[in-house]
Protein backbone atom coordinates (compact mmCIF):
# COMPACT_ATOMS: atom_id res chain seq x y z
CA UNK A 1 53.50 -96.80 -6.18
CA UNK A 2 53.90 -100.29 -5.15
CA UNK A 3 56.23 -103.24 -7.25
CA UNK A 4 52.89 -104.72 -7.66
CA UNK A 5 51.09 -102.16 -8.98
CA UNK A 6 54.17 -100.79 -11.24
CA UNK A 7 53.95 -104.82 -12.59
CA UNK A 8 50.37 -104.96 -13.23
CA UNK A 9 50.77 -101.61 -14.90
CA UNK A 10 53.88 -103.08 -17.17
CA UNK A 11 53.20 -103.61 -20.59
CA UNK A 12 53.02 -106.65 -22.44
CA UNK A 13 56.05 -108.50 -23.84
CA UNK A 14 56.19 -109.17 -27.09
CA UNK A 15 55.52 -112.76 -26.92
CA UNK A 16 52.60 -112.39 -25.00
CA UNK A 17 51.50 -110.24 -27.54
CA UNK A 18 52.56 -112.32 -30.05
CA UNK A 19 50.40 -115.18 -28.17
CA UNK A 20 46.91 -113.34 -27.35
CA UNK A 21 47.25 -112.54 -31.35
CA UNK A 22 46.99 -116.39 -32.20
CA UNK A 23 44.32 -116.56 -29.50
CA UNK A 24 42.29 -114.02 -31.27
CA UNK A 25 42.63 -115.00 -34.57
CA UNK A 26 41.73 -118.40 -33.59
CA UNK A 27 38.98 -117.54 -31.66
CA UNK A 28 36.53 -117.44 -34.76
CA UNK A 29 37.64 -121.20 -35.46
CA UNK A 30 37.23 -122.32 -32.27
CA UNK A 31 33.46 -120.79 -31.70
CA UNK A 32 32.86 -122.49 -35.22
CA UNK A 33 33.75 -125.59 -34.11
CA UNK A 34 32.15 -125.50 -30.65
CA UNK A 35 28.67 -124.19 -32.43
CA UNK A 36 29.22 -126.48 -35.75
CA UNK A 37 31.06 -129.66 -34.59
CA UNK A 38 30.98 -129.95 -30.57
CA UNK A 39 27.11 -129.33 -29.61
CA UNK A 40 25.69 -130.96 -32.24
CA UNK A 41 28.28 -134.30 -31.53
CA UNK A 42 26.61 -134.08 -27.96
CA UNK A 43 23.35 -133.30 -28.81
CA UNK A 44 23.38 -136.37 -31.77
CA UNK A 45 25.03 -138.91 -29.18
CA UNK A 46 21.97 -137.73 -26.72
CA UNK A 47 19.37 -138.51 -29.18
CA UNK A 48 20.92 -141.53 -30.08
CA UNK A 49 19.21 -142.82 -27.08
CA UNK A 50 15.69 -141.41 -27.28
CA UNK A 51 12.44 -140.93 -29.44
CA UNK A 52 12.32 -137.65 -30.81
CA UNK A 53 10.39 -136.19 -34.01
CA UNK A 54 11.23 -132.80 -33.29
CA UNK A 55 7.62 -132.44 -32.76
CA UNK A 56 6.86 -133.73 -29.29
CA UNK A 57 9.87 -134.13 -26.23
CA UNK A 58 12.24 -136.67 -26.53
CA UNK A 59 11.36 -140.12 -24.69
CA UNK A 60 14.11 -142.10 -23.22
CA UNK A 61 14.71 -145.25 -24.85
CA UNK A 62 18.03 -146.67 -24.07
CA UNK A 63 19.54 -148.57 -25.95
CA UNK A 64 16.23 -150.08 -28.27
CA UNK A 65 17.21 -147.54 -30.98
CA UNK A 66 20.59 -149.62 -31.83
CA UNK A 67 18.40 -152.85 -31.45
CA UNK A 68 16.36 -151.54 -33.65
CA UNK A 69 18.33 -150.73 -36.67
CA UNK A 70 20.51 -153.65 -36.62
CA UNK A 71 17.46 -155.71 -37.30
CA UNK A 72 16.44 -153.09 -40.58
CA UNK A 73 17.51 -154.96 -44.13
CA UNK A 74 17.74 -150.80 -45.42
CA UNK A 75 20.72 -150.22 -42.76
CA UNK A 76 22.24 -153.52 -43.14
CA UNK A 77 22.21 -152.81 -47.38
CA UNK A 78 23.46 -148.95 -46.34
CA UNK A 79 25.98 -150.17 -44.26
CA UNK A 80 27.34 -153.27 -46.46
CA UNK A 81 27.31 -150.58 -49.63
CA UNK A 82 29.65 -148.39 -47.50
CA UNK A 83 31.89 -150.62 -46.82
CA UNK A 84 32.26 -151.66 -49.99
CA UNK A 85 32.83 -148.73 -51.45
CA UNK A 86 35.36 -147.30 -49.04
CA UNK A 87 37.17 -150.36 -49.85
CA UNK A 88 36.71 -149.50 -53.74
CA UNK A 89 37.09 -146.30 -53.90
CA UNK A 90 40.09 -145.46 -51.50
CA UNK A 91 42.62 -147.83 -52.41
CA UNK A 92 42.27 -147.05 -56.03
CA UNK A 93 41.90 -142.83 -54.99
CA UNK A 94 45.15 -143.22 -53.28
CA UNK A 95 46.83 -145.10 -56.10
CA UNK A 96 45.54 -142.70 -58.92
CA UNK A 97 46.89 -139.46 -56.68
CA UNK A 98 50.22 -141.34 -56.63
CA UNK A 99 50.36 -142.23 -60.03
CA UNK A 100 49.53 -138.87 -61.55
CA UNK A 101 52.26 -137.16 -58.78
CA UNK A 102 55.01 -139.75 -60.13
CA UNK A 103 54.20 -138.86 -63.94
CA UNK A 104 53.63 -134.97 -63.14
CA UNK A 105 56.60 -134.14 -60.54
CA UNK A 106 59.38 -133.35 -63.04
CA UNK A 107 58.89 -129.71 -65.34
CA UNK A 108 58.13 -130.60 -68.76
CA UNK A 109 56.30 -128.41 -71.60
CA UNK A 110 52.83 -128.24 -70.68
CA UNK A 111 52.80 -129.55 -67.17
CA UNK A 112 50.93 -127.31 -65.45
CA UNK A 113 48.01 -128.01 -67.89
CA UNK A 114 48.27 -131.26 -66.52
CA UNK A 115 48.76 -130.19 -63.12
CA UNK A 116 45.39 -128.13 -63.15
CA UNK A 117 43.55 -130.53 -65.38
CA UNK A 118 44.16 -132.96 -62.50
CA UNK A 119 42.84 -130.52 -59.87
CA UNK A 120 40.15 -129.34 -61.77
CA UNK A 121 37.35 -131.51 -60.71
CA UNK A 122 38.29 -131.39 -57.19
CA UNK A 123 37.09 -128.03 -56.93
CA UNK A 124 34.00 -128.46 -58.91
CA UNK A 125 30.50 -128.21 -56.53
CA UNK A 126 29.22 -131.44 -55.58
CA UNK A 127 25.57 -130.96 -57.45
CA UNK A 128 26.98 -129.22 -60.49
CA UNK A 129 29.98 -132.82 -60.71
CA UNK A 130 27.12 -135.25 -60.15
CA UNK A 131 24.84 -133.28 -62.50
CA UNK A 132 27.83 -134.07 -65.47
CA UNK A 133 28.34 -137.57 -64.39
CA UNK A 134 24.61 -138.15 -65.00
CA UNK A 135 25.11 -136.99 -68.37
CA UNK A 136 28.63 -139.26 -68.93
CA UNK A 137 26.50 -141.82 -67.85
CA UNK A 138 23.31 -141.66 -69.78
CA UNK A 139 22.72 -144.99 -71.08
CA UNK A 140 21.58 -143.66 -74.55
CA UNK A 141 23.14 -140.21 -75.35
CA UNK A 142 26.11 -140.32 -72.85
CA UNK A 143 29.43 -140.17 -74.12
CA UNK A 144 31.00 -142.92 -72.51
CA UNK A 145 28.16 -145.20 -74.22
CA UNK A 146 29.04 -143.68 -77.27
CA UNK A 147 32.70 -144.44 -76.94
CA UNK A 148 32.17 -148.02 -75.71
CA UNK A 149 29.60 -148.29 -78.56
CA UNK A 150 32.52 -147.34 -81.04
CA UNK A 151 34.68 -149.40 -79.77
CA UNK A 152 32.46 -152.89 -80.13
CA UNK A 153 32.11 -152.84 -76.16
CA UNK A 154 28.61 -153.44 -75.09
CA UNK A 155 27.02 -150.68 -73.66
CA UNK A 156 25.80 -150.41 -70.13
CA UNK A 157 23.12 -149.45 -68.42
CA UNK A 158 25.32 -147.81 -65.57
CA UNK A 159 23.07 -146.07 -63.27
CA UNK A 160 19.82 -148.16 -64.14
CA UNK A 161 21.06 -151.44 -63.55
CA UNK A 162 21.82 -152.63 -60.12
CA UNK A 163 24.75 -154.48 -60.58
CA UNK A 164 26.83 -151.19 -61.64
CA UNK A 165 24.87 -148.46 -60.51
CA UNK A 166 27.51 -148.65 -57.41
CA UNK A 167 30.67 -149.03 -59.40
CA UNK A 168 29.64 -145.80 -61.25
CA UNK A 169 29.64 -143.79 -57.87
CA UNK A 170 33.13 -145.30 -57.38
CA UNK A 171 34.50 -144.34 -61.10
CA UNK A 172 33.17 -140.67 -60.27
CA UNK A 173 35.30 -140.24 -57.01
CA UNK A 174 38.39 -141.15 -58.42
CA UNK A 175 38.50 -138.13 -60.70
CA UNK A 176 38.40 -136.33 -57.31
CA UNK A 177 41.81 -137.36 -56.47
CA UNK A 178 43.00 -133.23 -56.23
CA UNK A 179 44.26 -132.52 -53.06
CA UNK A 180 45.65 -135.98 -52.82
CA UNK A 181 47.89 -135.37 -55.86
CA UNK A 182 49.27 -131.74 -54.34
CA UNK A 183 50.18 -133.59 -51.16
CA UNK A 184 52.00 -136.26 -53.07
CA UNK A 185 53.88 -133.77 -55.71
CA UNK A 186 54.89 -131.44 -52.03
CA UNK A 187 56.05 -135.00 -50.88
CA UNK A 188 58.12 -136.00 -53.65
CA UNK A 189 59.51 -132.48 -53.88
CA UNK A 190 60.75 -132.99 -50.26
CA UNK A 191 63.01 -135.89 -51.11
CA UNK A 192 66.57 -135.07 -51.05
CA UNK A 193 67.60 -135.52 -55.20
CA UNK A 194 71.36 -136.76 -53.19
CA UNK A 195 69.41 -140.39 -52.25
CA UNK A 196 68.84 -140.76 -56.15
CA UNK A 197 71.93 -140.01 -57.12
CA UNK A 198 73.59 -142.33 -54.39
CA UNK A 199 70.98 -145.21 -55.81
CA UNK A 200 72.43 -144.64 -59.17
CA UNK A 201 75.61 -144.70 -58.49
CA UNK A 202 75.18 -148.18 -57.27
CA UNK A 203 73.79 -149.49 -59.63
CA UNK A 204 69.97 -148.86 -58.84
CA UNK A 205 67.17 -148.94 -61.84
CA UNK A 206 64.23 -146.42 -62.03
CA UNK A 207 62.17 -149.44 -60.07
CA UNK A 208 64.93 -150.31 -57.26
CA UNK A 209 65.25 -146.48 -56.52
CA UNK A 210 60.88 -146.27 -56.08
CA UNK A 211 61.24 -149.30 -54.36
CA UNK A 212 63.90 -148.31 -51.60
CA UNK A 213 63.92 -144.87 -52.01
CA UNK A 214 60.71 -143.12 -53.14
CA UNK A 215 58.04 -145.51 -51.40
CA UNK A 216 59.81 -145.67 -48.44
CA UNK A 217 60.15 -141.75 -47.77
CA UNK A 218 56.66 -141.61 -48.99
CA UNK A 219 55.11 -143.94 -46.26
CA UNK A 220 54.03 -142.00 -43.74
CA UNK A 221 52.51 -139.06 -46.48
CA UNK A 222 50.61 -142.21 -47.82
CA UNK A 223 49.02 -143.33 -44.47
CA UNK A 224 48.35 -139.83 -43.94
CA UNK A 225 46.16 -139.84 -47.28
CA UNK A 226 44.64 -142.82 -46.97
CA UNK A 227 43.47 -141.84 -43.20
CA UNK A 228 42.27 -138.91 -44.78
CA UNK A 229 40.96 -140.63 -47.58
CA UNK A 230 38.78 -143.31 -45.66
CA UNK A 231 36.87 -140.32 -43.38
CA UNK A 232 36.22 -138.16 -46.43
CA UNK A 233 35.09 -141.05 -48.57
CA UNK A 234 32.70 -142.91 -45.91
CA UNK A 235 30.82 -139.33 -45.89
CA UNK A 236 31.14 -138.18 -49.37
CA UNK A 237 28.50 -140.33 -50.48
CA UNK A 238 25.32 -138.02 -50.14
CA UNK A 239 25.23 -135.32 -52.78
CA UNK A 240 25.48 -137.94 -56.16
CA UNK A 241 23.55 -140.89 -54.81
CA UNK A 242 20.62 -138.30 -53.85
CA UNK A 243 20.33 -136.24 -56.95
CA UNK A 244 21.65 -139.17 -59.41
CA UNK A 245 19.74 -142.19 -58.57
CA UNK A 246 17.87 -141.44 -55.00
CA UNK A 247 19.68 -144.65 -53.63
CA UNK A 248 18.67 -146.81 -56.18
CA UNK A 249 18.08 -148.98 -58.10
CA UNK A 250 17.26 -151.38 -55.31
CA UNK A 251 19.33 -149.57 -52.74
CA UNK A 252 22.30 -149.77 -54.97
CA UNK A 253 23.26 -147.00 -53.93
CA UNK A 254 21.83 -146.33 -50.45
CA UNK A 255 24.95 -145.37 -48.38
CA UNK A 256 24.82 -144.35 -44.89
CA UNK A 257 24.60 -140.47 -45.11
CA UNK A 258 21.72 -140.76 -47.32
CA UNK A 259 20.29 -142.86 -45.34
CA UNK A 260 20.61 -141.02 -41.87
CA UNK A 261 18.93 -137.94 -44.24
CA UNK A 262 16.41 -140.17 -44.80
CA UNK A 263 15.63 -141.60 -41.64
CA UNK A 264 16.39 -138.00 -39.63
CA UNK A 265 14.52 -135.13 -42.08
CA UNK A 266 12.08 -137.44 -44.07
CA UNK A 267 10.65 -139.84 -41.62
CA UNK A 268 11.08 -137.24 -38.77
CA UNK A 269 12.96 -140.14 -36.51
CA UNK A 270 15.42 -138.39 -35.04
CA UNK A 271 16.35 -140.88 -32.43
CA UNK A 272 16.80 -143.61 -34.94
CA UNK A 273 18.85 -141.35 -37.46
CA UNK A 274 21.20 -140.58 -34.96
CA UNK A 275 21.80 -144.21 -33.86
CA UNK A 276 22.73 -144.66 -37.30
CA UNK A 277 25.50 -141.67 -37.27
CA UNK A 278 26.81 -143.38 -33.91
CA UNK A 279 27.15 -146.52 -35.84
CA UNK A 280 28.61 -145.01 -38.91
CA UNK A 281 31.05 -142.99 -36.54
CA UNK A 282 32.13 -145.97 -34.83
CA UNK A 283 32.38 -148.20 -38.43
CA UNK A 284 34.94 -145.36 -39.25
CA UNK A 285 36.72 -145.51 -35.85
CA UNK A 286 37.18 -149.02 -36.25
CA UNK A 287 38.30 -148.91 -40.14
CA UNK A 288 41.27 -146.13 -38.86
CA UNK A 289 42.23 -148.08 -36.15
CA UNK A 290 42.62 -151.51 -38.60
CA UNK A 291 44.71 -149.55 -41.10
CA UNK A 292 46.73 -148.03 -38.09
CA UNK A 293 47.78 -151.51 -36.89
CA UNK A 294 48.35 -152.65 -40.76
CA UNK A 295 50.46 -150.01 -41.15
CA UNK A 296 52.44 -149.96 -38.19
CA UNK A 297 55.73 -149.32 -38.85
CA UNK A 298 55.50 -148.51 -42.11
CA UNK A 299 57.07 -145.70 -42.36
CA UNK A 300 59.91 -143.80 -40.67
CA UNK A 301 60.76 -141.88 -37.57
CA UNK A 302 62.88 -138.79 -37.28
CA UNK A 303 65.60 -139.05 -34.41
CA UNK A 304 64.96 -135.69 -33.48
C-alpha cells in the first residue's frame, strides 16, 4: 500500500473530531439562519425596489418606493414615535436593570424572591403581557386608576388619550428589564471584592467606590446592554400596540413594525413595506453607530 493511501486511510485525530462535532451541531443553526434570517434579508432588500402584491410579478421601480414613503405623514408619525420611544424606553430599561442588580447582588433573606419576581415578566408571552397591561390600564376598573384615585391623583385616560397612550407602551417595557438584570448581577459578581477593599482602605464611601470602581468595570457590560437594548426595543413594538390600541389613538402608537405589517400583509404592498424595513434597518444602523462614537472609550481594554 502506498504512504498516500495508508494516510487517507488514517483515522481522524481527535481534534478534528472534536472540530467536525461543532460543525455538526452547528449545522442546524446555521441552515436556520440562512432559511430564517439570510434569504429573506435578500429577498426584502430586492423588493425594496419593486411593485409587488404577491399577486402579479414584481415591477421594477427603483428607487420611487423610498420617494414615496418619505412623503407619507403615517411613516413620518411611525418613524418620529420610534424614535421617541427608543429614546424613552432604553435609557430608563438600562437604568432600572442596573438599579435592581445593585440592590439584589448581595444574599439576603428572601432574595431570590426578588431575583425571580424581577425576571418574571420577562418570560411572560408577548399577547398574554399586553393582554394584563390592558387591564392595569383600564381607565375605569384598572388598578392603577384605582390606586391613583386613592391617592387624590387624577386619573388618566392612558390608552384612550393621545397624549399618553405612548408613554403607557414605554411604562410596560420597563418591567421587561429580565435578562438585562442577570447580565448586570453576572457582571457585578465578576468584580474582584480586593478593589473594594483597597477603596476602603483609603478612605472611599459607598458612592466614590460606584463611582471609580463599580461603573467603571461595568462600562463595557453597559454598552453591551444598551446596544442590545436599542435593536430589541426599536422592534419590540408590534405585539402591544396591535392588540392594545391598533396604533392609536391618532397614530399614538403607530411604530414602525406595525406599520410595515400594515403596509406589507394588509394593503398587499409589498414593495413599499419593505422600503420601510430598509429604512427602519438603516435608522437602527445609524442609532448603534451614534452610541458607538458616544461611548468611545468608555470602558476598558484588557492588555492581553
Amino acid at each position: 500500500m502506498s504512504g498516500a493511501s495508508r494516510s487517507r486511510a488514517a483515522p481522524l485525530r481527535a481534534g478534528d473530531k472534536h472540530r467536525y462535532g461543532l460543525w455538526l451541531m452547528l449545522t442546524p443553526f446555521l441552515v436556520g439562519t440562512v432559511v430564517l434570517v439570510a434569504v429573506p434579508a435578500v429577498l426584502t432588500f430586492a423588493l425594496a425596489f419593486t411593485e409587488y402584491d404577491a399577486l402579479s410579478p414584481p415591477t421594477w421601480r427603483g428607487v420611487q418606493n423610498f420617494f414615496d414613503i418619505f412623503h407619507e405623514r403615517v411613516f413620518q408619525i411611525a418613524l418620529q414615535n420610534s424614535a421617541i420611544f427608543v429614546a424613552l424606553a432604553v435609557p430608563l430599561r438600562v437604568l432600572g436593570a442596573l438599579s435592581l442588580a445593585l440592590l439584589l447582588q448581595h444574599r439576603r433573606r428572601g432574595y431570590g424572591v426578588y431575583r425571580v419576581a424581577v425576571f418574571l415578566p420577562t418570560v411572560v408571552p408577548d399577547i398574554a403581557y399586553a393582554l394584563i397591561w390592558l387591564w392595569i390600564f383600564n381607565p375605569v376598573f384598572g388598578p392603577l386608576n384605582i390606586v391613583l384615585g386613592a391617592l387624590g391623583v387624577p386619573q388618566i385616560a392612558w390608552l384612550v388619550d393621545p397624549d399618553t397612550a405612548l408613554y403607557a407602551i414605554v411604562i410596560m417595557s420597563l418591567f421587561q428589564i429580565g435578562e438585562g438584570f442577570i447580565l448586570l448581577l453576572a457582571a457585578l459578581r465578576s468584580i474582584p471584592p480586593d478593589y473594594y477593599a483597597a477603596g476602603s482602605l483609603d478612605g472611599a464611601g459607598r458612592w466614590q467606590l460606584f463611582r471609580h470602581v463599580t461603573l467603571p468595570l461595568l462600562a463595557p457590560w453597559l454598552v453591551l446592554l444598551t446596544v442590545r437594548d436599542i435593536i430589541v426595543t426599536a422592534q419590540n413594538t408590534f405585539t402591544a400596540p396591535y392588540l392594545m390600541t391598533g396604533g392609536g389613538p391618532y397614530y399614538a402608537t403607530l411604530f414602525m413594525p406595525l406599520l410595515i405589517y400594515e403596509e406589507a400583509f394588509d394593503r398587499f404592498r409589498f414593495g413599499l413595506g419593505s422600503a420601510m424595513m430598509i429604512v427602519m434597518f438603516l435608522s437602527i444602523g445609524l442609532l448603534l453607530y451614534l452610541v458607538f462614537v458616544t461611548m468611545r472609550g468608555w470602558g476598558y481594554e484588557d492588555d492581553a
